[in-house]
PDB file of N, CA and C in Angstrom:
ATOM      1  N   UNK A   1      23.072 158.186 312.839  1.00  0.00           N
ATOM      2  CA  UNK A   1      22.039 159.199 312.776  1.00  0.00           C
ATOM      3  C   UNK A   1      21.195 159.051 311.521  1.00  0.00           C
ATOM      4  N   UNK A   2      21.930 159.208 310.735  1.00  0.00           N
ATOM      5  CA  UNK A   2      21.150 158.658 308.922  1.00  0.00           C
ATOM      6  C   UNK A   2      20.412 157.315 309.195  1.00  0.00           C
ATOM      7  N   UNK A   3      21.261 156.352 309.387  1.00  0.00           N
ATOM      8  CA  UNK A   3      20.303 155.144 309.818  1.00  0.00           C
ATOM      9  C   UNK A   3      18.868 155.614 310.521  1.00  0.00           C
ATOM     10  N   UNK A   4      19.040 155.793 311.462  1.00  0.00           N
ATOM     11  CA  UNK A   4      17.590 156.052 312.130  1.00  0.00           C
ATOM     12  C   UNK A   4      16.568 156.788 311.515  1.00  0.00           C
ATOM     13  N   UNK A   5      17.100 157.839 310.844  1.00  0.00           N
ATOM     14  CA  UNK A   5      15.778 158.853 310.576  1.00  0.00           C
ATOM     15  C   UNK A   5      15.097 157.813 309.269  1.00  0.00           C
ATOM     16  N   UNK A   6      16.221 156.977 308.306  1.00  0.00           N
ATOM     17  CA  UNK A   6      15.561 156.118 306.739  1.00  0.00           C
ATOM     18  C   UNK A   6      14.696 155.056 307.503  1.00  0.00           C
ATOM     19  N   UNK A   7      15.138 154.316 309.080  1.00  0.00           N
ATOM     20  CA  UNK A   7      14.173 153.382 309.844  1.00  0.00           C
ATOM     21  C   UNK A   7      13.128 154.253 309.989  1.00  0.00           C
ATOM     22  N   UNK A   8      13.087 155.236 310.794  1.00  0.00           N
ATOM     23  CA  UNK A   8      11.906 155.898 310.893  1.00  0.00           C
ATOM     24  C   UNK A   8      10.975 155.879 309.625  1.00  0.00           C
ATOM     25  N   UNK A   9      11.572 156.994 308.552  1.00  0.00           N
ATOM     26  CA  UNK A   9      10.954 156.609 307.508  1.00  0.00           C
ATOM     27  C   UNK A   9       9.662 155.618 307.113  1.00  0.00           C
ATOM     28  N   UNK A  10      10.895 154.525 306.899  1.00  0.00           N
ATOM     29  CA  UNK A  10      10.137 153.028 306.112  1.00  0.00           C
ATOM     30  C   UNK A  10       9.189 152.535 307.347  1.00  0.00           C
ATOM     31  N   UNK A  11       9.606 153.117 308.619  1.00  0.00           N
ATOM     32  CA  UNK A  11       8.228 152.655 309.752  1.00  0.00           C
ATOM     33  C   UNK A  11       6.930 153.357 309.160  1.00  0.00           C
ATOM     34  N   UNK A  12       7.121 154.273 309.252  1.00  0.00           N
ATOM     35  CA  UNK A  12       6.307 155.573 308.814  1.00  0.00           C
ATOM     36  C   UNK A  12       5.396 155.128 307.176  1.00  0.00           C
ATOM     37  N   UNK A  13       5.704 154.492 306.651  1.00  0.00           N
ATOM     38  CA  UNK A  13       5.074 154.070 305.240  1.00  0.00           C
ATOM     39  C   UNK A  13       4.921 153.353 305.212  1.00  0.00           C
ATOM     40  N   UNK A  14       5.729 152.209 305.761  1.00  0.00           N
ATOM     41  CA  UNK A  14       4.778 150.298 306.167  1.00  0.00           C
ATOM     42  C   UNK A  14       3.675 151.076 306.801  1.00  0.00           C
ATOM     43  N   UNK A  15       3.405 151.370 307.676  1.00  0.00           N
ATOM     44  CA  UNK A  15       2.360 151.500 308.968  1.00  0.00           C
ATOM     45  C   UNK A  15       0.695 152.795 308.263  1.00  0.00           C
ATOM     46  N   UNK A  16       1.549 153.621 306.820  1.00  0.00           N
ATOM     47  CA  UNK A  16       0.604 154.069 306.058  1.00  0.00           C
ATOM     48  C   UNK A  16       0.470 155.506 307.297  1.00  0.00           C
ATOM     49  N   UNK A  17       1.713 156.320 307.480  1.00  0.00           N
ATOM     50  CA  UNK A  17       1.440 157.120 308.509  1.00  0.00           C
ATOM     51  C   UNK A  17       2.275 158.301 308.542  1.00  0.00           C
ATOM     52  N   UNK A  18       1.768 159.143 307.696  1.00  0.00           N
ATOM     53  CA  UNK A  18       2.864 159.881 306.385  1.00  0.00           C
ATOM     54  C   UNK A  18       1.540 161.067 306.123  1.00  0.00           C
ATOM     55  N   UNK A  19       2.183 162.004 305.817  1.00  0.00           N
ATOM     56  CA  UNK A  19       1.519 163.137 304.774  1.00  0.00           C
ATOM     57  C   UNK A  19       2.172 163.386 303.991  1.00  0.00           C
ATOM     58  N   UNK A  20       1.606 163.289 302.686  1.00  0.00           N
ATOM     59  CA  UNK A  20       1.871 163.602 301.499  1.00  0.00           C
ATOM     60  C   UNK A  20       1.558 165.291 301.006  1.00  0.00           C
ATOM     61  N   UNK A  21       2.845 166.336 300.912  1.00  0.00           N
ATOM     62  CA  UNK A  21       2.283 167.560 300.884  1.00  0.00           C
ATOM     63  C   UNK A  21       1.665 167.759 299.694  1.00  0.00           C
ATOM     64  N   UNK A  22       1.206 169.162 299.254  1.00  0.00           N
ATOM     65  CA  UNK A  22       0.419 169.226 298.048  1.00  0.00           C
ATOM     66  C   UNK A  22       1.943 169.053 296.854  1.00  0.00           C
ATOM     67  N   UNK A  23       2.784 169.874 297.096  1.00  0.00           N
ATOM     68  CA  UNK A  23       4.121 170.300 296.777  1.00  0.00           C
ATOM     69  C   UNK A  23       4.640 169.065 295.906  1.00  0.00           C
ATOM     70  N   UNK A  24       4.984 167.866 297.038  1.00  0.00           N
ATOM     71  CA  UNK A  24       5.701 166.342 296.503  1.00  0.00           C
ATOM     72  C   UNK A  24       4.432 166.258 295.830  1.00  0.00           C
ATOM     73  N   UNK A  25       3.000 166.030 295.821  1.00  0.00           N
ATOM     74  CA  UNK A  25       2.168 165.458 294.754  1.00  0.00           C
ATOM     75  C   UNK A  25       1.819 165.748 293.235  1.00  0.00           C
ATOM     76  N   UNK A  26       2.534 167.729 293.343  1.00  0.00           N
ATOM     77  CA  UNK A  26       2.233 167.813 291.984  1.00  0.00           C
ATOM     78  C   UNK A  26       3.597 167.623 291.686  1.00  0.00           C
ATOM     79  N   UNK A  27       4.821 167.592 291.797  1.00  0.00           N
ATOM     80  CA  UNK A  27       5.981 167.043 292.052  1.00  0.00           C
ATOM     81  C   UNK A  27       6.211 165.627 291.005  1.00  0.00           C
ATOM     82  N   UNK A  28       4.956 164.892 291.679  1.00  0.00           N
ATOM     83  CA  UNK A  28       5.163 163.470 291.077  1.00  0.00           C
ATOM     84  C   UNK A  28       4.677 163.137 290.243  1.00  0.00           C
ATOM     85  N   UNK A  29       3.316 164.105 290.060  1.00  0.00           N
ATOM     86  CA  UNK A  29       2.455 164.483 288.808  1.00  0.00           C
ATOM     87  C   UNK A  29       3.134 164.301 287.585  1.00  0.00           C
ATOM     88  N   UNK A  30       4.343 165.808 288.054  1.00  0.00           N
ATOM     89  CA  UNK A  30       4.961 166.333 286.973  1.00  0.00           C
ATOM     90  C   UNK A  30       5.779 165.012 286.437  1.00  0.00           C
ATOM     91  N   UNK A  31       6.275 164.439 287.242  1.00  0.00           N
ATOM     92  CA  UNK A  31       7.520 163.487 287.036  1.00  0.00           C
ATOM     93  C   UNK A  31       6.661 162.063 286.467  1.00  0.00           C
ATOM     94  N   UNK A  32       5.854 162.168 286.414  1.00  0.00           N
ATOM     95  CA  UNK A  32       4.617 160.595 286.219  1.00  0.00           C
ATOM     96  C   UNK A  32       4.678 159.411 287.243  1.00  0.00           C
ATOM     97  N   UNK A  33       4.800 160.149 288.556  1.00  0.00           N
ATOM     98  CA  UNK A  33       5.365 159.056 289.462  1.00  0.00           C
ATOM     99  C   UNK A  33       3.528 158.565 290.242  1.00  0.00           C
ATOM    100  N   UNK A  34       3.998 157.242 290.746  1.00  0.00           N
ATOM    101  CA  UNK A  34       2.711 156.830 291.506  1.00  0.00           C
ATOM    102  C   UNK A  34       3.113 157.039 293.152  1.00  0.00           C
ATOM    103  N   UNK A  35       2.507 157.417 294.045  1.00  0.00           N
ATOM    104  CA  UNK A  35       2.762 156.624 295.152  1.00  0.00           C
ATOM    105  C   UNK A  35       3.110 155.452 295.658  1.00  0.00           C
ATOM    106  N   UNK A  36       2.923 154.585 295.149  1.00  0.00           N
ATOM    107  CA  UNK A  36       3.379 153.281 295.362  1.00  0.00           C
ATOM    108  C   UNK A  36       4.648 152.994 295.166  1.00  0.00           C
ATOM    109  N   UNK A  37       5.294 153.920 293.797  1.00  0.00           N
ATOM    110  CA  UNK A  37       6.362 154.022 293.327  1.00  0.00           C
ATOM    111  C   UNK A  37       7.125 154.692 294.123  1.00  0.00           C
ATOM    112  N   UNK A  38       6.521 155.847 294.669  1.00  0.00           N
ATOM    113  CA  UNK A  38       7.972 156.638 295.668  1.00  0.00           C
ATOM    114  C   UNK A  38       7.962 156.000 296.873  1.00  0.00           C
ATOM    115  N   UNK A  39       6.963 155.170 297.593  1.00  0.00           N
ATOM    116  CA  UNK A  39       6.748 154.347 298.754  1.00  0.00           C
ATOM    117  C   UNK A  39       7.894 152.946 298.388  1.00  0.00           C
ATOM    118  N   UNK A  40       7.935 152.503 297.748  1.00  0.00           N
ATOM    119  CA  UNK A  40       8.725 151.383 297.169  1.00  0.00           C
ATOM    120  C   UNK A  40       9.979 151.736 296.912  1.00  0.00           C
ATOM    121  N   UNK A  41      10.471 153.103 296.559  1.00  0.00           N
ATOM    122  CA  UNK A  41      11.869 153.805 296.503  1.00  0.00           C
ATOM    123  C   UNK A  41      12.683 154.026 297.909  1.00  0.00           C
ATOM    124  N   UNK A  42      11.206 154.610 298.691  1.00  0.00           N
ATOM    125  CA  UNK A  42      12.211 154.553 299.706  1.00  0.00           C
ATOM    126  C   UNK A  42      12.495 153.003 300.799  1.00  0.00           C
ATOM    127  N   UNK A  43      11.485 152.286 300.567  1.00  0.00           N
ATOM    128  CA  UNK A  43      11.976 151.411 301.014  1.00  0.00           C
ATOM    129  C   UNK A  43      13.089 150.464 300.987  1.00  0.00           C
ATOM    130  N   UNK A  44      12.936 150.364 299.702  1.00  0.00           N
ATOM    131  CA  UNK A  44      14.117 149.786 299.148  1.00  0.00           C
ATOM    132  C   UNK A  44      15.383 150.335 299.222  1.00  0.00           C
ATOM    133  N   UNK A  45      15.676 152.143 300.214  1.00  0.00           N
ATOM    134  CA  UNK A  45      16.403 152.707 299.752  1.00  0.00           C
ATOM    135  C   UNK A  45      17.576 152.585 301.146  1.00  0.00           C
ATOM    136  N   UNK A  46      18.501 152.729 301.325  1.00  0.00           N
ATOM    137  CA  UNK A  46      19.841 152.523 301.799  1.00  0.00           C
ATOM    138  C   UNK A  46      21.042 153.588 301.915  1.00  0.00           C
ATOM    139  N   UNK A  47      21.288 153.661 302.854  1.00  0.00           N
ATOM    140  CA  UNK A  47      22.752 154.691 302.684  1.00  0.00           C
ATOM    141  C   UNK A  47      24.111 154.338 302.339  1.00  0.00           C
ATOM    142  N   UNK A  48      24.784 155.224 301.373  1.00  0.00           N
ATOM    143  CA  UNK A  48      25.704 154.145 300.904  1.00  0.00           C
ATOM    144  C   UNK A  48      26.699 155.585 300.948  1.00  0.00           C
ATOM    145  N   UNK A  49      26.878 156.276 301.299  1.00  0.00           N
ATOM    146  CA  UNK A  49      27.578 157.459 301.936  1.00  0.00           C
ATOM    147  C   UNK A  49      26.923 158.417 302.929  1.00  0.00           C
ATOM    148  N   UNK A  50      28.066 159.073 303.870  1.00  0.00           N
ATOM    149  CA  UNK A  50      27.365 159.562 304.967  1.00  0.00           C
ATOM    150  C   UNK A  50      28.779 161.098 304.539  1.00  0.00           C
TER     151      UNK A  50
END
């Protein structure tokens, strides 16, 4: 089940097909994050407990 929804995901952000709420943007603001950077997190990202 976890598997699928992180595939979904990384489909969903290769393909550039995503909303970004206002919420996560000042979020990342706060945190000094780029988009590219949280796009690249989750890709790279993996389940390693369920």
């Amino acid at each position: 089940m976890f598997e699928h929804f992180l595939s979904r995901m990384k489909e969903k952000i290769r393909a550039q097909n995503y909303i970004m709420t206002l919420h996560a943007e000042e979020e990342m603001n706060d945190d000094g994050l780029i988009i590219l950077k949280v796009e690249q997190a989750f890709l790279n990202a993996e389940i390693i407990e369920q």
